[in-house]
Protein backbone atom coordinates (compact mmCIF):
# COMPACT_ATOMS: atom_id res chain seq x y z
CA UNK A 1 -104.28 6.44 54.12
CA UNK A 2 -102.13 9.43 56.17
CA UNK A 3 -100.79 6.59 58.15
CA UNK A 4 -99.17 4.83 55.21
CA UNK A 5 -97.98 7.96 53.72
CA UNK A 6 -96.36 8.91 56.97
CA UNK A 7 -94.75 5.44 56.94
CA UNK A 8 -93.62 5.41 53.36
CA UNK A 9 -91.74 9.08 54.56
CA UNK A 10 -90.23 7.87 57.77
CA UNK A 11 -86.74 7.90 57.23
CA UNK A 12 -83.99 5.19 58.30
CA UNK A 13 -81.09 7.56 59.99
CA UNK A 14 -78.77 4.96 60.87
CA UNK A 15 -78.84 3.65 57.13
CA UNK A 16 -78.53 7.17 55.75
CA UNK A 17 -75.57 8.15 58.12
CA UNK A 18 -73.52 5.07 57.12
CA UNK A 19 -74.90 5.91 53.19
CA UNK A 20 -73.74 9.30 53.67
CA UNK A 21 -70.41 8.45 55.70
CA UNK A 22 -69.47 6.02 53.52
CA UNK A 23 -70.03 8.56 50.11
CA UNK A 24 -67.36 10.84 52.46
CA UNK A 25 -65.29 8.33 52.75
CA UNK A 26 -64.88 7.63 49.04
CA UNK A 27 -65.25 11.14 47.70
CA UNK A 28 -62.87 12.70 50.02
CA UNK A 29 -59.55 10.99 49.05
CA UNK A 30 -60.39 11.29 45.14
CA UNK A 31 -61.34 15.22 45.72
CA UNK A 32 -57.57 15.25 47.20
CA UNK A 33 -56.31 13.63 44.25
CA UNK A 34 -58.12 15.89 42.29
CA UNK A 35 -56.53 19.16 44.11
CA UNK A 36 -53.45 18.02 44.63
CA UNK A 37 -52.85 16.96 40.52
CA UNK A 38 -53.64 20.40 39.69
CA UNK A 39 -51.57 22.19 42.60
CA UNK A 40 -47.94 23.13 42.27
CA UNK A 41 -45.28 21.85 44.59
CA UNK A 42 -44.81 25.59 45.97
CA UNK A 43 -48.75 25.10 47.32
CA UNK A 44 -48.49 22.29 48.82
CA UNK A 45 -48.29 22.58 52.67
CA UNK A 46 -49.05 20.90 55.44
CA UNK A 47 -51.90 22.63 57.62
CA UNK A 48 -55.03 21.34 56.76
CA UNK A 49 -56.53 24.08 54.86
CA UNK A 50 -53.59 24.75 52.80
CA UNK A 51 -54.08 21.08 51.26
CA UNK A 52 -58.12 21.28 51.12
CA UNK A 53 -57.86 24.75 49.25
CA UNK A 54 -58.38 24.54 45.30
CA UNK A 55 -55.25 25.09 43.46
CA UNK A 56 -54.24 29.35 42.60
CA UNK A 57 -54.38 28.47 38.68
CA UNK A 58 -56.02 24.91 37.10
CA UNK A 59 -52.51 23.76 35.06
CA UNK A 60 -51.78 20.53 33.46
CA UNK A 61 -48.22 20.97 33.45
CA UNK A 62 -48.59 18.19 36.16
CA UNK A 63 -49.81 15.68 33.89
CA UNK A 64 -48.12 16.39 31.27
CA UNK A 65 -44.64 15.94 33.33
CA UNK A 66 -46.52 12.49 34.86
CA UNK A 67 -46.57 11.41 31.10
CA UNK A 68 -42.92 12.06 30.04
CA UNK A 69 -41.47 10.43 33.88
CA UNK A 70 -44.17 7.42 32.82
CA UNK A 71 -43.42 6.92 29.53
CA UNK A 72 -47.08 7.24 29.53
CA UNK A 73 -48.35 5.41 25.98
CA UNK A 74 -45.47 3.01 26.51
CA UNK A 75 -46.98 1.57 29.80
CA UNK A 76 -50.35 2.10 28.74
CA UNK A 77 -49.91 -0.59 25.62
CA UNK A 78 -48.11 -3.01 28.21
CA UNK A 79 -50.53 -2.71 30.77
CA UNK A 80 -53.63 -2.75 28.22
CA UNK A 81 -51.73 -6.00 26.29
CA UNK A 82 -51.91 -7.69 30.22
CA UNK A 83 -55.51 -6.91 30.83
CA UNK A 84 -56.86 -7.40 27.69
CA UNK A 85 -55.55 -10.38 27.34
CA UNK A 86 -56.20 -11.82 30.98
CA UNK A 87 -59.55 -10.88 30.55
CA UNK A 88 -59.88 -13.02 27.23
CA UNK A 89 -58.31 -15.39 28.37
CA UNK A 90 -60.39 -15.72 32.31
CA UNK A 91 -63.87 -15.65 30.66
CA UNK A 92 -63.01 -18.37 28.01
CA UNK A 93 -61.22 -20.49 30.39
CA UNK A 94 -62.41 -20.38 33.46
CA UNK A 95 -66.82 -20.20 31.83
CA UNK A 96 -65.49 -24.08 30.01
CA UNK A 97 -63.81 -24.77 33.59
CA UNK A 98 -66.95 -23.57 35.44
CA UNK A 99 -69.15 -25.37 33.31
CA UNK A 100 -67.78 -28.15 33.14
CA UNK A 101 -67.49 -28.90 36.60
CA UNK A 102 -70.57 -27.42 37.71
CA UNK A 103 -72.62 -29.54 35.53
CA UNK A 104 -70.79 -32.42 36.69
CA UNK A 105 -70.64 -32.08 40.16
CA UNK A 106 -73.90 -33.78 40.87
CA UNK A 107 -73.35 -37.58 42.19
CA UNK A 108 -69.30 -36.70 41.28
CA UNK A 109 -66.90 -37.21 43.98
CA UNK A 110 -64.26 -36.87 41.60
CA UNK A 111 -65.57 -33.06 40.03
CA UNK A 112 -66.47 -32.04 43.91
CA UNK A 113 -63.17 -32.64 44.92
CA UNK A 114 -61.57 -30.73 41.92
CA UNK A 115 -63.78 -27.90 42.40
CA UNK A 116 -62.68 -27.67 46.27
CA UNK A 117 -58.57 -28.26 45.20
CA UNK A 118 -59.22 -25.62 42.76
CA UNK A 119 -61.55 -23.22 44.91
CA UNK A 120 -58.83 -23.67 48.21
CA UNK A 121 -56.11 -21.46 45.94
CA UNK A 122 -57.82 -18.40 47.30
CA UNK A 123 -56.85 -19.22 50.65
CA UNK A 124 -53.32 -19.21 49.79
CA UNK A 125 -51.43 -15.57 50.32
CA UNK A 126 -49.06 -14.60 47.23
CA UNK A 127 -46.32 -13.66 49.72
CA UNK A 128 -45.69 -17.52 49.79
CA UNK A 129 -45.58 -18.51 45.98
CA UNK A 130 -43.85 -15.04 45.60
CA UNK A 131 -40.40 -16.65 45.67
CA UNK A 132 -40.80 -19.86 43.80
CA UNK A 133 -42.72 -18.32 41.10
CA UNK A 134 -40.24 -16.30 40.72
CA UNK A 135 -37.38 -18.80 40.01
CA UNK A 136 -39.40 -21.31 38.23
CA UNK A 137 -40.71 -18.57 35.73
CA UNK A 138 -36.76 -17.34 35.00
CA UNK A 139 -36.07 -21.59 34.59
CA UNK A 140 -38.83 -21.43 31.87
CA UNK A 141 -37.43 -18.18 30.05
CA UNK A 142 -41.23 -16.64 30.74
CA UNK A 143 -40.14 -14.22 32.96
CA UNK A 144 -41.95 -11.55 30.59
CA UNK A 145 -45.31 -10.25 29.89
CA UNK A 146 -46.50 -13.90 28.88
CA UNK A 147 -45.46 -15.59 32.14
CA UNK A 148 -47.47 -12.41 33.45
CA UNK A 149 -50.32 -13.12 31.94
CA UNK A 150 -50.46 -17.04 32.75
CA UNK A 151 -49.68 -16.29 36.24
CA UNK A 152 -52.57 -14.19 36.61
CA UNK A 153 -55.24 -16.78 34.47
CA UNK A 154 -53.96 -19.16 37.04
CA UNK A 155 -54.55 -16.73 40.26
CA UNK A 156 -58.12 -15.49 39.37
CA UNK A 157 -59.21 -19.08 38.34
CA UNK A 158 -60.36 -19.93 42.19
CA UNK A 159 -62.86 -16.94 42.19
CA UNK A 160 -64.16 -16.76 38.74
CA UNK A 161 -64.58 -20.52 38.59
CA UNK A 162 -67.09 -20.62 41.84
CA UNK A 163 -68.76 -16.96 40.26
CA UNK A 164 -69.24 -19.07 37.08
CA UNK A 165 -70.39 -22.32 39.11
CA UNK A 166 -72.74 -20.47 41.40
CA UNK A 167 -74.42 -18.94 38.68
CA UNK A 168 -75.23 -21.88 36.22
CA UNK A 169 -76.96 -23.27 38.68
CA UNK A 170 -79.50 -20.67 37.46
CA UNK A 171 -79.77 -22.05 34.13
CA UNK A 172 -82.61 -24.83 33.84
CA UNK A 173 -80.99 -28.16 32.34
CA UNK A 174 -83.85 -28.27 29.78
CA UNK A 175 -82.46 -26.13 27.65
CA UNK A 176 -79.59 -28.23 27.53
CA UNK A 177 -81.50 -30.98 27.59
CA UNK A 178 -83.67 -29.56 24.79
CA UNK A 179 -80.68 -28.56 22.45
CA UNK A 180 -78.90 -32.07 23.07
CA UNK A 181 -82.40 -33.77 21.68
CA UNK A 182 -81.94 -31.33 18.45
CA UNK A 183 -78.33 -33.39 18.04
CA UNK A 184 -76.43 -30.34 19.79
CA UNK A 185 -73.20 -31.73 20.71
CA UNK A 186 -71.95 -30.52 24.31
CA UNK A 187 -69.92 -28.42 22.40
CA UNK A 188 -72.16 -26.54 21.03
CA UNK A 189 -74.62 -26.37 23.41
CA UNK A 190 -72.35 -24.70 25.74
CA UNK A 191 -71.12 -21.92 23.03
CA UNK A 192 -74.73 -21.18 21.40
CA UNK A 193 -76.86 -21.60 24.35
CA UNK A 194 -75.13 -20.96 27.98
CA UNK A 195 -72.12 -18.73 26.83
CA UNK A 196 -74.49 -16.23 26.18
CA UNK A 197 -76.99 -16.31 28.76
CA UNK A 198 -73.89 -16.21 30.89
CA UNK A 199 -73.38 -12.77 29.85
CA UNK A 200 -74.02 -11.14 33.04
CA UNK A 201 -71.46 -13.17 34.80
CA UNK A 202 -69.00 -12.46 31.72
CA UNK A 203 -69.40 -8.76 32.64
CA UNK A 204 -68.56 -9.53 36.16
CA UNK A 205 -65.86 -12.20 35.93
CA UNK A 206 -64.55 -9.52 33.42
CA UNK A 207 -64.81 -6.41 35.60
CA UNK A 208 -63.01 -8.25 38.86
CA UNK A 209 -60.39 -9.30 36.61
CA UNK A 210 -59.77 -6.40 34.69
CA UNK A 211 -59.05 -4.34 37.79
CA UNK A 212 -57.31 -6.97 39.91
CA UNK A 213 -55.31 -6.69 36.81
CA UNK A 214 -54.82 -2.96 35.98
CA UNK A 215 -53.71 -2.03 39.37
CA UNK A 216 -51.60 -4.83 39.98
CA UNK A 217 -47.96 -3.81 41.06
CA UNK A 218 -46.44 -7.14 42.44
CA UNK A 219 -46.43 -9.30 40.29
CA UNK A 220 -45.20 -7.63 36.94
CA UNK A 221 -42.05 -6.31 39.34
CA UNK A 222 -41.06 -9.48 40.85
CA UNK A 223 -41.73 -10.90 37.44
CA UNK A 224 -40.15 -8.64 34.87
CA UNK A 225 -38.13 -6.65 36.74
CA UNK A 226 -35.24 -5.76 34.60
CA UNK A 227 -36.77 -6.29 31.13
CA UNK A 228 -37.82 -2.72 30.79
CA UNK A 229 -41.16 -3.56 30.08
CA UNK A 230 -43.24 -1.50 32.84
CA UNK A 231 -47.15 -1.14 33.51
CA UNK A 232 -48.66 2.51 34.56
CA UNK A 233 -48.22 0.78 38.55
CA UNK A 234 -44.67 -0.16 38.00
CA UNK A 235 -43.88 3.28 36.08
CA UNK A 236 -45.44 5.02 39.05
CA UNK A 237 -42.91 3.94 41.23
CA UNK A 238 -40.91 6.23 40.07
CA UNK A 239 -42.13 9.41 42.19
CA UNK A 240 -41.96 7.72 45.09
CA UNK A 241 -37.42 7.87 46.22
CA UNK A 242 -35.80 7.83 49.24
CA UNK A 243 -35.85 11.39 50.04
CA UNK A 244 -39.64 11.39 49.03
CA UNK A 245 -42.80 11.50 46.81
CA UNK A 246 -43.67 13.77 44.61
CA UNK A 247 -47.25 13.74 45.43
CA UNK A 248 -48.20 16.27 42.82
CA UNK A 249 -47.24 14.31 39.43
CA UNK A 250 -48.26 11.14 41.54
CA UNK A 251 -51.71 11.33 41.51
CA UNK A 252 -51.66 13.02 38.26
CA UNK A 253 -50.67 9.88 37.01
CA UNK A 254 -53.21 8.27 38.85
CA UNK A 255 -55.78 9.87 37.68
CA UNK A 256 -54.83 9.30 34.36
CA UNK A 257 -54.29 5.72 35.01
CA UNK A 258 -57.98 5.38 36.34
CA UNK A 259 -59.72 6.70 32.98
CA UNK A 260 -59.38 3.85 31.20
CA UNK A 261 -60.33 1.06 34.06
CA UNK A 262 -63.10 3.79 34.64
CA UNK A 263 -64.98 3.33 31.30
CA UNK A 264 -64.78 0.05 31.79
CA UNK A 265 -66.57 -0.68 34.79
CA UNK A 266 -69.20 2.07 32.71
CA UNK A 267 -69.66 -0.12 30.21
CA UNK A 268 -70.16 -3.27 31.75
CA UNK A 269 -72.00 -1.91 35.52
CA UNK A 270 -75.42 -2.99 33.70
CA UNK A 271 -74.65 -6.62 34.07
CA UNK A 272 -72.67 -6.68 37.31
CA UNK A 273 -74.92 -6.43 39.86
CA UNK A 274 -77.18 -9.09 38.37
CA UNK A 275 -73.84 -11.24 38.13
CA UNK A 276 -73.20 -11.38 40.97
CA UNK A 277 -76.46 -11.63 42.97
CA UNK A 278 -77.77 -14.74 40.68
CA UNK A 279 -73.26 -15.95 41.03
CA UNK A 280 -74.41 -15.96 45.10
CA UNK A 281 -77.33 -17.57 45.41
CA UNK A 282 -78.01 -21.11 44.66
């Protein structure tokens, strides 16, 4: 009995190290962010101590100033409308697109070779469609926050769609099976029975998107560069000039711009981890 009990104490070292290295790792940039948001210029300096030491007085001047060079609430609606929105649209879209072709993929050479054509777009570097997207979008006058938003249902479609593919394969077909025999249409069998059991993966799908989204700078400023309309990324570009960044209303703004994307992932970390385990395995 001693010998178990003296097994179930031995610790793994090399596993904690990495654990612990890897919470240093994270923690130490956003404790930075942290001091540095709440530090005047005149502190900042550049030994090492200086910049570890906790600001002389806790202001928010700092974000305060991030909000007015921002246009804080301004960028906050435009990138909240872009989020939102590709959120919606990803989990309605790409679950039907999932389903559909995972449920069809069996003895389908047509639906396997659609799921690879469609699966193959993560391969392909946005550096390349950079230029062409950007013309074609200005040809179709959607060179605005709704050829934003289409781009990015299009760009997250290879990734969610194999999430939501890999995880119906989870879901016995008898309860389709069972619904269809009750005179379910396929319709609405997929809306009243695997839309929601799908939830976890919703949370997921949603999750990846939402912050794929939210700290997106590229394409909104290749996009809709000159229409005025910024996000919090693309309003943050303004601290950063030619002479310099202001590094102490810079990650003021940061921080602020994490809250929100923050809660999120709060809300919805109960169902990710089960998403994406039962999205992996087959």
């Amino acid at each position: 009995m001693r010998k178990k009990n003296k097994a179930a104490r031995t610790v793994n070292w090399p596993v904690t190290i990495l654990l612990i290295l890897g919470c240093v790792t994270i923690f130490f940039p956003l404790y930075m962010a942290v001091i540095i948001a709440f530090k005047q210029p005149s502190e900042m300096t550049n030994d090492i101590a200086g910049a570890l030491a906790f600001p002389a007085s806790w202001s928010f001047a700092n974000f305060a100033e991030a909000m007015r060079v921002t246009d804080f609430w301004r960028s906050l609606g435009n990138s909240l409308l872009l989020t939102v929105t590709t959120v919606v649209l990803s989990v309605i879209i790409h679950g039907l697109g999932g389903y559909a072709i995972g449920r069809s993929m069996k003895g389908s050479k047509l639906y396997n070779l659609a799921y690879l054509y469609i699966v193959s777009g993560m391969f392909v570097p946005f550096a390349i469609l950079m230029m062409p997207l950007v013309k074609q979008t200005a040809q179709m006058g959607i060179a605005n926050r709704f050829g934003v938003i289409l781009l990015y249902t299009v760009f997250f479609m290879p990734l969610n769609l194999m999430l939501y593919r890999g995880y119906l394969t989870n879901i016995p077909l008898a309860l389709e099976e069972a619904a269809r025999v009750d005179g379910a249409t396929t319709w609405k069998t997929y809306w009243s029975i695997v839309f929601p059991i799908m939830k976890p993966m919703h949370a997921t799908v949603a999750v990846l998107t939402a912050m794929s989204t939210w700290n997106d700078v590229m394409t909104p400023l290749v996009i809709m560069s000159g229409t005025g309309q910024n996000t919090l990324p693309l309003a943050q570009l303004n601290f950063q000039t030619q002479f310099g960044t202001n590094y102490n209303l810079a990650f003021a703004s940061y921080l602020l711009a994490l809250i929100p994307i923050l809660l999120f992932y709060i809300v919805c970390q109960k169902q990710i981890l089960n998403g994406v385990v039962n999205g992996a395995v087959k």
